[in-house]
PDB file of N, CA and C in Angstrom:
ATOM      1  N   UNK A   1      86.492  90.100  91.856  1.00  0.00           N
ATOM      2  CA  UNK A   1      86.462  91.415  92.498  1.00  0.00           C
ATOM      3  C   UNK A   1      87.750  92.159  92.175  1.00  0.00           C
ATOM      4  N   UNK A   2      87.890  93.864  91.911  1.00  0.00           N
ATOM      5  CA  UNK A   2      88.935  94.319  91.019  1.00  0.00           C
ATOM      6  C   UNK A   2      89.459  94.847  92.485  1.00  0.00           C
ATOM      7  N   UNK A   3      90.946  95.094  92.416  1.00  0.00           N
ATOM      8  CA  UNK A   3      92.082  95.786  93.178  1.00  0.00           C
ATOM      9  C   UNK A   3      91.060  96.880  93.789  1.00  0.00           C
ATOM     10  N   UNK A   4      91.281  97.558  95.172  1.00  0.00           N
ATOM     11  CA  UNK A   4      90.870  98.293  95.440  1.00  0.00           C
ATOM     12  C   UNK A   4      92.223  99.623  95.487  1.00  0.00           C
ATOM     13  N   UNK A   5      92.361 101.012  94.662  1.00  0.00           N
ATOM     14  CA  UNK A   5      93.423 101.435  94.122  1.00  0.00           C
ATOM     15  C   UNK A   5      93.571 103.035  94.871  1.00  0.00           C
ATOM     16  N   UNK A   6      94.181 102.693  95.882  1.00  0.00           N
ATOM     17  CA  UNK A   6      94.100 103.929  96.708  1.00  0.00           C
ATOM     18  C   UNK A   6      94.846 105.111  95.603  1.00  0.00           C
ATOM     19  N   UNK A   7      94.014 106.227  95.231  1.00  0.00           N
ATOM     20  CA  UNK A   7      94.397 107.338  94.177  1.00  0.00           C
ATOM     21  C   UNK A   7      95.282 108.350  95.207  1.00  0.00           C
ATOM     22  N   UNK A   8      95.537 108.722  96.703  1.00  0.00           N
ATOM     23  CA  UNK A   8      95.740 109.584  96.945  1.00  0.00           C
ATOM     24  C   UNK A   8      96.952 108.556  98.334  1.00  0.00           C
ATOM     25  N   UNK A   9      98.132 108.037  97.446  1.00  0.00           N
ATOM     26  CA  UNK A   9      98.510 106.895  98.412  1.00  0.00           C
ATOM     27  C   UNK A   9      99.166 107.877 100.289  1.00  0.00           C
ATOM     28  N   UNK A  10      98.667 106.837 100.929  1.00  0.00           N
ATOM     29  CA  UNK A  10      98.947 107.304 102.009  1.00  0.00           C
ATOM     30  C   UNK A  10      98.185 108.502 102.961  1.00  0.00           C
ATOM     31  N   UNK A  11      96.687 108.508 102.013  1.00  0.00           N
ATOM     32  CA  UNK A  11      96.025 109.500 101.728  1.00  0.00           C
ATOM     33  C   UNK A  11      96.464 110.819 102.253  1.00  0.00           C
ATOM     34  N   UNK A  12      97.240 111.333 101.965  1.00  0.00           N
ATOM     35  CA  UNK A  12      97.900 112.488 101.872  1.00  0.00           C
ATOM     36  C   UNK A  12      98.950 113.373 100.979  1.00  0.00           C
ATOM     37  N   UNK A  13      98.608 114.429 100.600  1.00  0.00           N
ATOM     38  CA  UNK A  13      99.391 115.185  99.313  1.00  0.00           C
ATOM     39  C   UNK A  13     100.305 115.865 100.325  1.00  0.00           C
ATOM     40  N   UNK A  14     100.851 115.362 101.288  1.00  0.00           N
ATOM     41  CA  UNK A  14     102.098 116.373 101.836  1.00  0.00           C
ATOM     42  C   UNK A  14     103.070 115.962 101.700  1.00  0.00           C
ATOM     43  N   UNK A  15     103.931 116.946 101.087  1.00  0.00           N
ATOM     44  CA  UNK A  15     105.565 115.981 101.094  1.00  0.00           C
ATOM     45  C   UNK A  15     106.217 117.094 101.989  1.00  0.00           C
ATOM     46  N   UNK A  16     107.619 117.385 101.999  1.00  0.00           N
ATOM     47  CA  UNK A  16     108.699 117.072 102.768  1.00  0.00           C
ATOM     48  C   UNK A  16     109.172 118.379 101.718  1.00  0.00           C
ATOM     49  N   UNK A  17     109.258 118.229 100.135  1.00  0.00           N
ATOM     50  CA  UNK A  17     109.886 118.925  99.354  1.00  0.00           C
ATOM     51  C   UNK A  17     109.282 118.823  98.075  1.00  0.00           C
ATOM     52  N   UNK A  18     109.637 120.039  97.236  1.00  0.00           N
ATOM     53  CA  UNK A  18     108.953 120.207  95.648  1.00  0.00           C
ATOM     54  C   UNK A  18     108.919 118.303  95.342  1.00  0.00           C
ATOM     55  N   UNK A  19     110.787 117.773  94.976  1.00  0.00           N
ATOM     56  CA  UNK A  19     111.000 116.988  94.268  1.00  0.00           C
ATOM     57  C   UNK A  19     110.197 115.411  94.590  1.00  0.00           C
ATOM     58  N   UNK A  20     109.919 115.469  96.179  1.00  0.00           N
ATOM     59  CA  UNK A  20     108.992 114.362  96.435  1.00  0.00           C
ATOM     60  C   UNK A  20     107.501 114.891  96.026  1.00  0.00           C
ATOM     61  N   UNK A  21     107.109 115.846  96.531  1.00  0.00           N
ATOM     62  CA  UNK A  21     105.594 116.530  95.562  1.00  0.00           C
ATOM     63  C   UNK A  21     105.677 116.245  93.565  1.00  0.00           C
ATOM     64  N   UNK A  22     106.543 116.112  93.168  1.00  0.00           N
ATOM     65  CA  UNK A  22     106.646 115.861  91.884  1.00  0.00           C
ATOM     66  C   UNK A  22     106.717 114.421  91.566  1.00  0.00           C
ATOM     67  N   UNK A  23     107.061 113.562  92.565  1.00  0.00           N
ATOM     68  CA  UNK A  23     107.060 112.240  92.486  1.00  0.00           C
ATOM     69  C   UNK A  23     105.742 111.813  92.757  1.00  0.00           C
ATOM     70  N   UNK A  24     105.221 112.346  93.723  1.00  0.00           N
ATOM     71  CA  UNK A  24     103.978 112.041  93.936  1.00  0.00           C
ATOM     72  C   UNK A  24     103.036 112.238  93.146  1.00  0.00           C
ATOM     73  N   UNK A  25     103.007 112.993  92.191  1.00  0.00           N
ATOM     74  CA  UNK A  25     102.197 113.665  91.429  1.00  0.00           C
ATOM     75  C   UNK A  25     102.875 112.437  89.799  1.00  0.00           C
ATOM     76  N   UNK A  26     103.352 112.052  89.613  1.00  0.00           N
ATOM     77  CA  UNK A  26     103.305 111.191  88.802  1.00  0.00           C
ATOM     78  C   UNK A  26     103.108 110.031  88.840  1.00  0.00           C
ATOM     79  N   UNK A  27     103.282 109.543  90.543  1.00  0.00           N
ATOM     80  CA  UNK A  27     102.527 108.540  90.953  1.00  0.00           C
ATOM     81  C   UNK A  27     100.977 108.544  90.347  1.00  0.00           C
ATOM     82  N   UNK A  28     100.700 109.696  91.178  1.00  0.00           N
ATOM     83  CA  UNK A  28      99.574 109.896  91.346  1.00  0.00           C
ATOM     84  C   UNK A  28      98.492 109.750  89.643  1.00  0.00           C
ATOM     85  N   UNK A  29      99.221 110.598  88.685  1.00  0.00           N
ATOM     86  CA  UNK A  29      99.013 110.358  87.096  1.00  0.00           C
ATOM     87  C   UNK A  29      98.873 108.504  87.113  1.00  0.00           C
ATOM     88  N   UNK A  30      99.873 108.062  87.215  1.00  0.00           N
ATOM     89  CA  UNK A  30      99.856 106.675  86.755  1.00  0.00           C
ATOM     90  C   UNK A  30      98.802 105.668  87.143  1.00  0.00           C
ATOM     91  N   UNK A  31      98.121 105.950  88.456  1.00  0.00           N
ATOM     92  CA  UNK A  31      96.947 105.672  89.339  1.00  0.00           C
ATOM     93  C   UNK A  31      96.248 105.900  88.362  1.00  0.00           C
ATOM     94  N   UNK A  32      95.850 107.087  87.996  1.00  0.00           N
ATOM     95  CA  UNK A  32      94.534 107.446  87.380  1.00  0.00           C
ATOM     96  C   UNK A  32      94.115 106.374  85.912  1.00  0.00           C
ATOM     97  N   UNK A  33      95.690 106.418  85.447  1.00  0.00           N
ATOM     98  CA  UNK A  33      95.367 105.408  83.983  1.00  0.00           C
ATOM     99  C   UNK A  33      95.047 103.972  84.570  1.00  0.00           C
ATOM    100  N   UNK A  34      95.490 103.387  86.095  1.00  0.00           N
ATOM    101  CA  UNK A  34      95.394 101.755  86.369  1.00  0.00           C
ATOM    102  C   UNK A  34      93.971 102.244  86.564  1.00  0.00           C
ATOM    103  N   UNK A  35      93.571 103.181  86.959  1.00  0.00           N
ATOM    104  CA  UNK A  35      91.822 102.863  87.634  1.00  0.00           C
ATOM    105  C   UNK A  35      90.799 103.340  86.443  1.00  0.00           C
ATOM    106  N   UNK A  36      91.579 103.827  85.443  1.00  0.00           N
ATOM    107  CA  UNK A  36      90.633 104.332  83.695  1.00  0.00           C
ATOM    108  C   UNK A  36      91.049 102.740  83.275  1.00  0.00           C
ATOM    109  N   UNK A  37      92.272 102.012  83.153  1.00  0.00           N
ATOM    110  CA  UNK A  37      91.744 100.638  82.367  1.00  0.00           C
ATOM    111  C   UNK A  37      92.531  99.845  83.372  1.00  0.00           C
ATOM    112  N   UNK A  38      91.898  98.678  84.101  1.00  0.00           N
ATOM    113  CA  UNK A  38      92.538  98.221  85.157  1.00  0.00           C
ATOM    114  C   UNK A  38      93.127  97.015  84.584  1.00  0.00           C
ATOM    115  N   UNK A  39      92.245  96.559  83.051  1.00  0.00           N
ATOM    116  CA  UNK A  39      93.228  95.456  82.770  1.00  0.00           C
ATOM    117  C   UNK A  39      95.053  95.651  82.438  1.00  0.00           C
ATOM    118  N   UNK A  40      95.704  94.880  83.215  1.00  0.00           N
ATOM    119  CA  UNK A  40      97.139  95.287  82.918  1.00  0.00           C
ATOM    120  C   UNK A  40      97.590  94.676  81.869  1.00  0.00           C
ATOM    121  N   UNK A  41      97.225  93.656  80.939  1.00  0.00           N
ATOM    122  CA  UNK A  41      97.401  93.407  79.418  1.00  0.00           C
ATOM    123  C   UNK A  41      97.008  94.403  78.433  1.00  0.00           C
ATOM    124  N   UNK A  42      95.733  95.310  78.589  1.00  0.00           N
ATOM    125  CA  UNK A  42      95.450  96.213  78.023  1.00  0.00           C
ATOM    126  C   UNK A  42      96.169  97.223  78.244  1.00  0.00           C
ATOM    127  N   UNK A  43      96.475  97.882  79.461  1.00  0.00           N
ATOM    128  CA  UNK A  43      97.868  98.592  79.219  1.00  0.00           C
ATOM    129  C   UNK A  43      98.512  98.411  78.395  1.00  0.00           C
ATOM    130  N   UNK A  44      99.431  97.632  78.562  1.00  0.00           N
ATOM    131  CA  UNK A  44     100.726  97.118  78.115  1.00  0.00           C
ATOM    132  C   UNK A  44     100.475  96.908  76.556  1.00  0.00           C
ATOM    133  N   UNK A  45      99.687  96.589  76.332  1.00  0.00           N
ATOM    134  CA  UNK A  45      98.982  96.870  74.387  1.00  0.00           C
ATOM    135  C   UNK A  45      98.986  97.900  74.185  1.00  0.00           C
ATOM    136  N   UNK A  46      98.452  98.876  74.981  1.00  0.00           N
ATOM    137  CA  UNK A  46      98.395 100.156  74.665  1.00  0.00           C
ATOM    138  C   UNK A  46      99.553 101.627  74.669  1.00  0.00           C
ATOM    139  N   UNK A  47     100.655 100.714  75.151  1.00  0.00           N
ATOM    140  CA  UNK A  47     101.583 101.611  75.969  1.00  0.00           C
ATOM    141  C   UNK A  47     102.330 102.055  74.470  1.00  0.00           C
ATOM    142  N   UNK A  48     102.344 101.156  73.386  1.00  0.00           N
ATOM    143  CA  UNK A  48     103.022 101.530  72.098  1.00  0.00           C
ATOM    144  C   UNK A  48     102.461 102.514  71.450  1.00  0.00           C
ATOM    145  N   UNK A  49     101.280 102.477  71.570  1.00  0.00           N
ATOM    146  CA  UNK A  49      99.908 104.004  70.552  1.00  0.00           C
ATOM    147  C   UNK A  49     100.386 104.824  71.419  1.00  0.00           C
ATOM    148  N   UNK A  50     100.949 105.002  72.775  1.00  0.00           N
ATOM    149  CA  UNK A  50     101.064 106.183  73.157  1.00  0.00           C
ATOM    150  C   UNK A  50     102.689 106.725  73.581  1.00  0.00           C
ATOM    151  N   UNK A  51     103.059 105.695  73.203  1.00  0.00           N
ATOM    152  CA  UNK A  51     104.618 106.234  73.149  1.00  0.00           C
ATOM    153  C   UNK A  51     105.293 106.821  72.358  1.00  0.00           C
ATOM    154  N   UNK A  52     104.328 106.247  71.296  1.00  0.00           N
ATOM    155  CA  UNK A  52     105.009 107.103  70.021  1.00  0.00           C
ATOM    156  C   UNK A  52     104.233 108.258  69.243  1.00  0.00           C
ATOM    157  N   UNK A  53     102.941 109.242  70.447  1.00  0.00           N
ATOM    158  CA  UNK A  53     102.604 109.875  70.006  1.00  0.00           C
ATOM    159  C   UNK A  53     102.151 111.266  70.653  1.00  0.00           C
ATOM    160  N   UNK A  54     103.087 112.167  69.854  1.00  0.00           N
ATOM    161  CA  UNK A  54     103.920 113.515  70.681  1.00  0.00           C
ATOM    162  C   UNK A  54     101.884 114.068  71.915  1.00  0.00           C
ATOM    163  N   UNK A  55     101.059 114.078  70.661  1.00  0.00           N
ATOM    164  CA  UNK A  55      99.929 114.671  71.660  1.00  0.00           C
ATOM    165  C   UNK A  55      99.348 113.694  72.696  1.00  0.00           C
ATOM    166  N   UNK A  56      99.522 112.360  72.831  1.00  0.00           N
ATOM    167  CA  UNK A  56      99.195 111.782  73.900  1.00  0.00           C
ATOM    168  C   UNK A  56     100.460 112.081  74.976  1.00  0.00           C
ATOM    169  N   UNK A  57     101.605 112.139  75.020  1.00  0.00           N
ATOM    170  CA  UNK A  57     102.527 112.410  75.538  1.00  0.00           C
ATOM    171  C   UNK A  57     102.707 113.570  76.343  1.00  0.00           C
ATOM    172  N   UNK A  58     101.909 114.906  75.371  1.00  0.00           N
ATOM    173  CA  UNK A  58     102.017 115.717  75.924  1.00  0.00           C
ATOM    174  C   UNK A  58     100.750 115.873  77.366  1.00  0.00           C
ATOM    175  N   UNK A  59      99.721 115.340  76.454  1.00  0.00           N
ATOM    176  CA  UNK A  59      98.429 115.077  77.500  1.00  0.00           C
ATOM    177  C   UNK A  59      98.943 114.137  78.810  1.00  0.00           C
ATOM    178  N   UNK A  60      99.697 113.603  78.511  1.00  0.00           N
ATOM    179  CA  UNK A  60     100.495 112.839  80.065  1.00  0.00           C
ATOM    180  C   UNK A  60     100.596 114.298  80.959  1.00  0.00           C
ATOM    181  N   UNK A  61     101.916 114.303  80.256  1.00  0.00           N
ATOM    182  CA  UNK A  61     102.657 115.706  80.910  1.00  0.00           C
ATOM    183  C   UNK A  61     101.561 116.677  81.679  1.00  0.00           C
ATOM    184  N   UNK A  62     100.602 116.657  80.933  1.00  0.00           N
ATOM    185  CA  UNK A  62      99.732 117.918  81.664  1.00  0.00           C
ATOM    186  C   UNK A  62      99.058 117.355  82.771  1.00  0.00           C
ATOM    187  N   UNK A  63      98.613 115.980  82.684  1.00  0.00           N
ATOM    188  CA  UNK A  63      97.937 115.489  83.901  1.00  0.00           C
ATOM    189  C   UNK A  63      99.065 115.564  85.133  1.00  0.00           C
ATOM    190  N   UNK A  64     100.520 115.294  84.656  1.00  0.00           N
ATOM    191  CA  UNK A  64     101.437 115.111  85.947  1.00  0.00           C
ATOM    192  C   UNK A  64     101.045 116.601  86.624  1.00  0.00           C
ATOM    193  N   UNK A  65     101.286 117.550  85.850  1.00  0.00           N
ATOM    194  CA  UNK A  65     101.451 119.298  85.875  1.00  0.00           C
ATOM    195  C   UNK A  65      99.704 119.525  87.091  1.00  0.00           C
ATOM    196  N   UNK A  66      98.901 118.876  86.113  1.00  0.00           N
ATOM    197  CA  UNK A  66      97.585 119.463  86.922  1.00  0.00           C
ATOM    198  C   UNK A  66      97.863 118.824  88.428  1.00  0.00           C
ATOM    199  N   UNK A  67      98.179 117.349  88.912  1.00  0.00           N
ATOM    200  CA  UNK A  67      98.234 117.018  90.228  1.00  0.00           C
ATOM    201  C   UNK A  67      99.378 117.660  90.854  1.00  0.00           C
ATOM    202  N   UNK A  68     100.557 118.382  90.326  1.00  0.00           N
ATOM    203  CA  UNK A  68     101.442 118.573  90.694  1.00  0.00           C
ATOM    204  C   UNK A  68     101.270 119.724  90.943  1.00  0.00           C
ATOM    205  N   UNK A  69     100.177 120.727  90.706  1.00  0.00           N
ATOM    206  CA  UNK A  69      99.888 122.170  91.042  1.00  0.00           C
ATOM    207  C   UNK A  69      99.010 121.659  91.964  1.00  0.00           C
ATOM    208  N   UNK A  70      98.273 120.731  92.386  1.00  0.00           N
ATOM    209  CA  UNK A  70      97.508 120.400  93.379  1.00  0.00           C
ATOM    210  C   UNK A  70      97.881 120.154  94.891  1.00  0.00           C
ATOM    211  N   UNK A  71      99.463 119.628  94.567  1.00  0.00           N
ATOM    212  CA  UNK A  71     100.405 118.967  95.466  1.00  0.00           C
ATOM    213  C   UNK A  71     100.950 119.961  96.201  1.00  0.00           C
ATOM    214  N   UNK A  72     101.284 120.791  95.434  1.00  0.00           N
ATOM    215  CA  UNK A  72     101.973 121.938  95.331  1.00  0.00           C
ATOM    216  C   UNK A  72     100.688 122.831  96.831  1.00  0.00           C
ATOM    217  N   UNK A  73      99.787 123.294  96.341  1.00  0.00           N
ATOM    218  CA  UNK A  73      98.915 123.987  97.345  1.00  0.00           C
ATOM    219  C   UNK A  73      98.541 123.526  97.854  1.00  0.00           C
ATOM    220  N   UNK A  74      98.122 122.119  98.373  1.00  0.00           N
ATOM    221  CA  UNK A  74      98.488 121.563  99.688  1.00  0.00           C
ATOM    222  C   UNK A  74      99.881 121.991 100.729  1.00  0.00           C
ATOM    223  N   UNK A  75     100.979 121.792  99.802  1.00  0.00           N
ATOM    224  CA  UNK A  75     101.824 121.860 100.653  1.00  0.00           C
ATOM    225  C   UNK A  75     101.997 123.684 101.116  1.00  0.00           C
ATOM    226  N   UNK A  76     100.997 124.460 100.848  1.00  0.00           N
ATOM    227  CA  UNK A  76     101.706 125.992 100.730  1.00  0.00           C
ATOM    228  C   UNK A  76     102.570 126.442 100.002  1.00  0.00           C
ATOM    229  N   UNK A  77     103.239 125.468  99.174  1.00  0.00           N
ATOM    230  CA  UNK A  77     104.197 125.844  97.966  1.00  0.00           C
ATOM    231  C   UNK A  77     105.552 125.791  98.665  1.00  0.00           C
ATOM    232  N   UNK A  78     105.369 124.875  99.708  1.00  0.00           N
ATOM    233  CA  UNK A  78     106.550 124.513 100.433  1.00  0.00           C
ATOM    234  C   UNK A  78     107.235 125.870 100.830  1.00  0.00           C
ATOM    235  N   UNK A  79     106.400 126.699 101.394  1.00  0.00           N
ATOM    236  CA  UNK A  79     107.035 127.928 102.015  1.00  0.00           C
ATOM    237  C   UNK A  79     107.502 127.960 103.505  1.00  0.00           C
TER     238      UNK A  79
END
């Protein structure tokens, strides 16, 4: 039976401040790749094809960006 992988930890997108909303939001990215391949050897095989390649890298970046605009309007934009 596989990990059960809470995506939204603590189930809540509220932080406190931008810089914890930005932490969270890359948490939150890194979740998404354990629950797309949960084997953690397959990771870790895979972590070299994508380290060294600028458009998977950038496709990171944008997933942090998309939860992190998500985080973001939850919180009201921390107004």
């Amino acid at each position: 039976m596989s990990e059960q992988v809470q995506l939204v930890p603590n189930n809540s997108l509220l932080t406190k401040t931008p810089e914890e909303g930005r932490q969270l939001a890359v948490k939150m990215a890194r979740l998404i790749i354990k629950v797309t391949q949960p084997d953690a050897a397959v990771r870790e095989k895979l972590r070299p094809v994508y380290a060294d390649d600028a458009s998977m890298l950038i496709a990171i970046g944008q997933t942090v960006a998309i939860e992190f605009a998500t985080i973001a309007a939850a919180n009201n934009y921390w107004k």
